[in-house]
Structures are given as structure tokens and as C-alpha cells.
C-alpha atoms as a PDB file:
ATOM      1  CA  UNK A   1    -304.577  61.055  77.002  1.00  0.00           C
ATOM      2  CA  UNK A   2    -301.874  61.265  75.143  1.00  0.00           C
ATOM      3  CA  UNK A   3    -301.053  63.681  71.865  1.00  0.00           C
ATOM      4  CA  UNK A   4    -299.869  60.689  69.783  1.00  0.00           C
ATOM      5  CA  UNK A   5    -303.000  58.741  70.816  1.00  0.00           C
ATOM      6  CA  UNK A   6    -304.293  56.685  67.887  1.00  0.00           C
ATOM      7  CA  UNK A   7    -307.985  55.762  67.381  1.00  0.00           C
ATOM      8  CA  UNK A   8    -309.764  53.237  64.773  1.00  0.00           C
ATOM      9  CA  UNK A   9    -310.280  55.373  61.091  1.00  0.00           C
ATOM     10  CA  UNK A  10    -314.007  55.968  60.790  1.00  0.00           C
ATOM     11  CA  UNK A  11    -315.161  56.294  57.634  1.00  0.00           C
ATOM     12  CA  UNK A  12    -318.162  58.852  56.394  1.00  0.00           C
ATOM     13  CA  UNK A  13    -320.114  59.470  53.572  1.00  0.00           C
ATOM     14  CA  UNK A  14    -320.707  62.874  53.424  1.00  0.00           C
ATOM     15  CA  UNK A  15    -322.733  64.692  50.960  1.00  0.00           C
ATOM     16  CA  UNK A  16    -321.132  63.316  47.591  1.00  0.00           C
ATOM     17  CA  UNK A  17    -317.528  62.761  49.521  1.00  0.00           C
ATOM     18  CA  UNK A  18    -315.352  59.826  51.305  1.00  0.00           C
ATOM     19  CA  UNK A  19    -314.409  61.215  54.607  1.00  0.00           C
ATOM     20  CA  UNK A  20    -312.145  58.801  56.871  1.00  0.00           C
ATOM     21  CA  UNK A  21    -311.434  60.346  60.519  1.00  0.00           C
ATOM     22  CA  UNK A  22    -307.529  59.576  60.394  1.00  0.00           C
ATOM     23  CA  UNK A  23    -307.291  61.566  63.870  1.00  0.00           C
ATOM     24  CA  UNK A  24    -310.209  62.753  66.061  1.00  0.00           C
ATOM     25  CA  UNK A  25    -310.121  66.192  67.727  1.00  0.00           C
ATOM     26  CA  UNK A  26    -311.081  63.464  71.018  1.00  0.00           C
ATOM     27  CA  UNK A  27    -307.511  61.694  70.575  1.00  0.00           C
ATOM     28  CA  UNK A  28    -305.612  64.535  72.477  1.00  0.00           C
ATOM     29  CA  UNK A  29    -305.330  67.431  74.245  1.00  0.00           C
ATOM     30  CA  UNK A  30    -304.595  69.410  71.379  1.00  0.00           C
ATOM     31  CA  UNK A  31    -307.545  68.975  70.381  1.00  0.00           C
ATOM     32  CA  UNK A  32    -306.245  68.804  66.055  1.00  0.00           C
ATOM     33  CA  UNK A  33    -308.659  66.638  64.088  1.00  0.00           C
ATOM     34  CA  UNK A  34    -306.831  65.066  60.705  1.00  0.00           C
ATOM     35  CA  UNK A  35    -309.624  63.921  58.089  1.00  0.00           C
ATOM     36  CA  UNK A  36    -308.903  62.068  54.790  1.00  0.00           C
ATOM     37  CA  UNK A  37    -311.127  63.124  51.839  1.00  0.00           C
ATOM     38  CA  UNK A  38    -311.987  61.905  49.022  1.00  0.00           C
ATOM     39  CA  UNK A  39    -314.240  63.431  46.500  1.00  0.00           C
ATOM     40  CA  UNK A  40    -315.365  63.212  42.692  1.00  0.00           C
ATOM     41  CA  UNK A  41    -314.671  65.513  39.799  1.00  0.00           C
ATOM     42  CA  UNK A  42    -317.043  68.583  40.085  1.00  0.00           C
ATOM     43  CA  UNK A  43    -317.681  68.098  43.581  1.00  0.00           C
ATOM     44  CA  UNK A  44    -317.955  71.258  45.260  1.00  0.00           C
ATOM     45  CA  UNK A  45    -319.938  72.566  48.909  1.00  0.00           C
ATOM     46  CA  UNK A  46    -321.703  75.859  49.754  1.00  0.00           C
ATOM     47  CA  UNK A  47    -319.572  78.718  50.338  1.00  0.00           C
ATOM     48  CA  UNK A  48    -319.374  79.127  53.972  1.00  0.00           C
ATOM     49  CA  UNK A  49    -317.434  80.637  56.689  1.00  0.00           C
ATOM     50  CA  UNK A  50    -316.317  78.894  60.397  1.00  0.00           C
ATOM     51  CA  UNK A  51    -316.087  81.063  62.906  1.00  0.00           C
ATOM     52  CA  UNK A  52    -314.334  79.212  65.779  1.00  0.00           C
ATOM     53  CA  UNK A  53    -311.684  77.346  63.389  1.00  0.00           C
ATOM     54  CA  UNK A  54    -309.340  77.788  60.859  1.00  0.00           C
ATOM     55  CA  UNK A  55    -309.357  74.609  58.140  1.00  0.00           C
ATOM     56  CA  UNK A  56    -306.607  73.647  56.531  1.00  0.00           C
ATOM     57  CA  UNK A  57    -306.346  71.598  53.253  1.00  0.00           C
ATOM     58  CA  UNK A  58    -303.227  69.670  52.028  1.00  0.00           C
ATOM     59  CA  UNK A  59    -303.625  68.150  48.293  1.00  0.00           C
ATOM     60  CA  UNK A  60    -301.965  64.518  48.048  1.00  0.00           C
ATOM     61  CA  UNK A  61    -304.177  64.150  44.296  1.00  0.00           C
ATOM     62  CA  UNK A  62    -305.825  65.763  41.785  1.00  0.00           C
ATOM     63  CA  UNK A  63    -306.329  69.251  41.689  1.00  0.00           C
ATOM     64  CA  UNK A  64    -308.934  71.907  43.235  1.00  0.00           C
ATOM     65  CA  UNK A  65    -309.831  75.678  42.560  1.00  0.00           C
ATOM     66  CA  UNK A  66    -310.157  77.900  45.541  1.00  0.00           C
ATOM     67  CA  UNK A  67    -311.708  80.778  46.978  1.00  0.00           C
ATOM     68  CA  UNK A  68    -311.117  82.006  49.932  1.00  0.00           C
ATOM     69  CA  UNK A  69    -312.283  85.934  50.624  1.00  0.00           C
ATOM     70  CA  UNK A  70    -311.237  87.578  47.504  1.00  0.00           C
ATOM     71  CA  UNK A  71    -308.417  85.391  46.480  1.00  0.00           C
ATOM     72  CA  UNK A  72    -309.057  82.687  43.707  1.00  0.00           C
ATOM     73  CA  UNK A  73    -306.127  80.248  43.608  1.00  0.00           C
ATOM     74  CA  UNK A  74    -305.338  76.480  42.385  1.00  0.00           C
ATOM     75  CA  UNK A  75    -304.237  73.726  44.792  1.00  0.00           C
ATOM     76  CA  UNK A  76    -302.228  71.042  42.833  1.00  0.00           C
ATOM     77  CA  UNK A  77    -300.889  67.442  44.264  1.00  0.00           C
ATOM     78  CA  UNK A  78    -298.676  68.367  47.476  1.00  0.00           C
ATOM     79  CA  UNK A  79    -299.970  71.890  48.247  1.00  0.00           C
ATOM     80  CA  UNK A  80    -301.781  73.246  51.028  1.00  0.00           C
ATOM     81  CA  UNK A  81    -303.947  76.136  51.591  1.00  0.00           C
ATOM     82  CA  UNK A  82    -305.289  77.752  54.584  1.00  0.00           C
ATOM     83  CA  UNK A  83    -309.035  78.901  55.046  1.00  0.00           C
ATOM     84  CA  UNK A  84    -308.906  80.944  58.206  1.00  0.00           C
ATOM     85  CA  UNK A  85    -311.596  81.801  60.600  1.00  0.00           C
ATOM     86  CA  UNK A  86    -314.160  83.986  59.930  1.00  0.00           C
ATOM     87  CA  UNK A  87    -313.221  84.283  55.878  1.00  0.00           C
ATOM     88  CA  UNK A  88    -315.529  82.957  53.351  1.00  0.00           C
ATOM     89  CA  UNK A  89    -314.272  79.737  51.728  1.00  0.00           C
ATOM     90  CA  UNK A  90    -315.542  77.222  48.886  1.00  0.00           C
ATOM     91  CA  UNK A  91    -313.772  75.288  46.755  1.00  0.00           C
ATOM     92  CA  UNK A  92    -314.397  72.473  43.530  1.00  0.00           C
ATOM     93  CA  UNK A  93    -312.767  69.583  42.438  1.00  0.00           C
ATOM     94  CA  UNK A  94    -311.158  70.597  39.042  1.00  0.00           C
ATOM     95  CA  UNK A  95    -308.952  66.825  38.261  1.00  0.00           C
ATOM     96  CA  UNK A  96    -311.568  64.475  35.953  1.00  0.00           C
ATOM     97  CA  UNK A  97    -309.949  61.575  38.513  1.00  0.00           C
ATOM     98  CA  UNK A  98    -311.127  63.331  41.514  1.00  0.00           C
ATOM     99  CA  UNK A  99    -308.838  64.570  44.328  1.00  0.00           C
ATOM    100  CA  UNK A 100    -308.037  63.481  47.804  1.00  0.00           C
ATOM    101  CA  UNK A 101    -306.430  65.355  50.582  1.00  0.00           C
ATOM    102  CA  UNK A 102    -306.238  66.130  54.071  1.00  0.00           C
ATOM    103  CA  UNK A 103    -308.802  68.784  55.992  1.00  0.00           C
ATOM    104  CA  UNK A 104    -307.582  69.648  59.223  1.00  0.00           C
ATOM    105  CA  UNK A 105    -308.819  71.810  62.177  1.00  0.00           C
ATOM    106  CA  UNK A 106    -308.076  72.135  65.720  1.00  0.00           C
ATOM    107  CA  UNK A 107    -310.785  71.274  67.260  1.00  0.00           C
ATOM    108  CA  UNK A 108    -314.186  69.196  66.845  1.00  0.00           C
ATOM    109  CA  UNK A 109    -316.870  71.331  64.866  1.00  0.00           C
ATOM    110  CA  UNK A 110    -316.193  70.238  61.274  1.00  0.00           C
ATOM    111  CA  UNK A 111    -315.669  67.055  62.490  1.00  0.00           C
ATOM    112  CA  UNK A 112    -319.040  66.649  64.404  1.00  0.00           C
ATOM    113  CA  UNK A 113    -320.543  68.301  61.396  1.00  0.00           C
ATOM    114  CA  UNK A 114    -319.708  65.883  58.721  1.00  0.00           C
ATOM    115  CA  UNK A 115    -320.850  62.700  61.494  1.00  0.00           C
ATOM    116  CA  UNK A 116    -323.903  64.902  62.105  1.00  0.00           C
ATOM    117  CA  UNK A 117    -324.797  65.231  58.364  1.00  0.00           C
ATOM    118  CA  UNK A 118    -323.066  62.092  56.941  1.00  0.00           C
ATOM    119  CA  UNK A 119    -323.539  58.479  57.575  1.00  0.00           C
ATOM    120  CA  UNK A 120    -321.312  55.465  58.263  1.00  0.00           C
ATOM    121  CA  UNK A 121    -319.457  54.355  54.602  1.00  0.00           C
ATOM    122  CA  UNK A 122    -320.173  51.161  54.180  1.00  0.00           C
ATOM    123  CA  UNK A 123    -317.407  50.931  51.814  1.00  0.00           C
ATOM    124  CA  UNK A 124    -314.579  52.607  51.219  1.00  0.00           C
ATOM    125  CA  UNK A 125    -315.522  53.898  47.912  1.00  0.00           C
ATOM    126  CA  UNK A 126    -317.052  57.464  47.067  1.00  0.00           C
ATOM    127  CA  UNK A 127    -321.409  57.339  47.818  1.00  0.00           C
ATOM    128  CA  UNK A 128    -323.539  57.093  44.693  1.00  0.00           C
ATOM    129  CA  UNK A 129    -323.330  61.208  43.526  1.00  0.00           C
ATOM    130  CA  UNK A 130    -326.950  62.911  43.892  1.00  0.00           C
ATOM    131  CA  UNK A 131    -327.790  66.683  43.756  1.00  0.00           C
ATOM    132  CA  UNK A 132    -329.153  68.199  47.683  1.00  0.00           C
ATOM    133  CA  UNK A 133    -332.750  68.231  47.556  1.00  0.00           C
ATOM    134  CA  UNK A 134    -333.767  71.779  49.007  1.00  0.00           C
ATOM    135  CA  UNK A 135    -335.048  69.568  52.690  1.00  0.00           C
ATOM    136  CA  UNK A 136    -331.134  68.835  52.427  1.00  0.00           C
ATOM    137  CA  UNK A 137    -329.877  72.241  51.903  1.00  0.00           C
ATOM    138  CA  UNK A 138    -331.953  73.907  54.536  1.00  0.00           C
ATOM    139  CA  UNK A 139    -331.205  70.890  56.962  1.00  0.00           C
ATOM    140  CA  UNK A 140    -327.218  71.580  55.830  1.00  0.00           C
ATOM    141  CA  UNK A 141    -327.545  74.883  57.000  1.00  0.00           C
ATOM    142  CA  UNK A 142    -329.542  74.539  60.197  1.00  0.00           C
ATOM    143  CA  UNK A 143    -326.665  71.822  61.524  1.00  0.00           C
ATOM    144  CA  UNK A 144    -323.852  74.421  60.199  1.00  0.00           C
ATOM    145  CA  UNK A 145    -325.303  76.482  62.609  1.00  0.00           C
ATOM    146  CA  UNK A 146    -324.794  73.975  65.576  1.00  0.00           C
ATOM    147  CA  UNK A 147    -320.962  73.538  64.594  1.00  0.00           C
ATOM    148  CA  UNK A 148    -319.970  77.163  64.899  1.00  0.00           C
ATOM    149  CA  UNK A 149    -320.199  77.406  60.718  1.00  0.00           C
ATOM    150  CA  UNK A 150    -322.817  79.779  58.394  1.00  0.00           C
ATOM    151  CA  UNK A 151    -323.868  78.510  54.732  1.00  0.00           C
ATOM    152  CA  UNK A 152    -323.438  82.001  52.666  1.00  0.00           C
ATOM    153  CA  UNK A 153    -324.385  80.513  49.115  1.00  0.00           C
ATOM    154  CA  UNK A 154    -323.742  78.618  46.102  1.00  0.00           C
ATOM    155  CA  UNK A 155    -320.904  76.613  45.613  1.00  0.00           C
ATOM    156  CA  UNK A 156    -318.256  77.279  42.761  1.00  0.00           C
ATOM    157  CA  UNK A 157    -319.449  76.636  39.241  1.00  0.00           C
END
């Protein structure tokens, strides 16, 4: 296999987010996974930590808040931030439009993760938003677990 080997894009719902696999850490030896988001104004995920991977985030719209350890920061259209291993990270979609952007990692976890916790779009529009019940939070963490990551709390407000 190849490092230029393309695959089909599979798309994801995943909690109130459009995920499309663009490249999967399975396409080469690299092992780099490329994932499209998409996600809706206030949208924002536990902070958590991965402890195998660092995740990378490039803005193409909208605009997001950060924090990652101690630093606070805003990623505008055409930026890119690092979260590296083993540092706390959450984030929240600041732009009323939404944003979209690329997450990408070297490696499978977070990809695995979002297929284990997601299911198959069936369009490619953002899921119907709903709040985690607390079934869906503990579940969230328990699979975190599997993928080398650790829930630490809330997300951004």
C-alpha cells in the first residue's frame, strides 16, 4: 500500500458533528488519518486529553475558541492549531454559521473513536442537534478509554 492511496469518503455523524473520513489512518503506511468536520454554532466536546496522538486542526470556515493546557486562543478561517499528546484540549464553535475544518492524527484512535461512537450519515448534512443524555456521557467516556483518550470534564461554555 501505497502513501497516496485513496479510499471512498465515509461519512459520520458524530455526536452533534458531520465527520467525512477524507483519508483513513488504513490508506498507508504512514499511518496519517485526514477527517473533514463539520459542526454547528455552539458545538463543543468534553475536555479531554489523547495520549498516543497529537491532533491537529486546520480552520477552512468559521471560527473556534481554544484551549489547550493553559493557553486560550482563537482559530479563524485558514489557521491551524496543534493539540499535542498528553495536554488537555477542548474547544467550541464561536461563528453563528458553524465552522468546518480538518482534524488530523497519525494514526487510527480518533478515527476508530468517532466510527465507534457515531453512525453512518445518511446525508451529508449536520444530525438533528440533541444534548448527551448521562447513558451517553458515561458510554463517551468508557469508549475514550478504548482509543488511547481520557474525558477530564465539561466542555467550553
Amino acid at each position: 500500500m501505497n502513501n497516496t492511496a485513496a479510499v471512498a469518503e465515509e461519512r459520520i455523524w458524530f455526536l452533534n458533528s458531520l465527520m467525512t473520513v477524507c483519508r483513513s489512518s488504513a490508506a498507508g503506511r504512514d499511518g496519517v488519518s485526514v477527517i473533514e468536520f463539520r459542526a454547528p454554532y455552539g458545538d463543543a466536546p468534553p475536555t479531554h486529553v489523547h495520549h498516543d496522538d497529537d491532533e491537529i486542526f486546520h480552520l477552512i470556515e468559521g471560527r473556534m475558541r481554544f484551549r489547550v493546557g493553559n493557553d486560550e486562543f482563537v482559530l479563524e478561517a485558514g489557521q491551524t492549531a496543534v493539540a499535542p499528546k498528553g495536554i488537555p484540549h477542548a474547544f467550541r464553535v464561536e461563528s453563528p454559521e458553524g465552522a468546518r475544518g480538518l482534524n488530523m492524527m497519525a494514526g487510527p484512535n480518533f478515527e476508530n473513536f468517532i466510527r465507534a461512537m457515531g453512525r453512518p450519515a445518511e446525508t451529508a448534512q449536520l444530525p438533528e442537534p440533541s444534548a448527551p443524555t448521562p447513558a451517553e456521557i458515561e458510554r463517551l467516556a468508557r469508549t475514550a478509554a478504548v482509543y488511547a483518550m481520557k474525558i477530564l470534564g465539561p466542555p467550553m461554555s
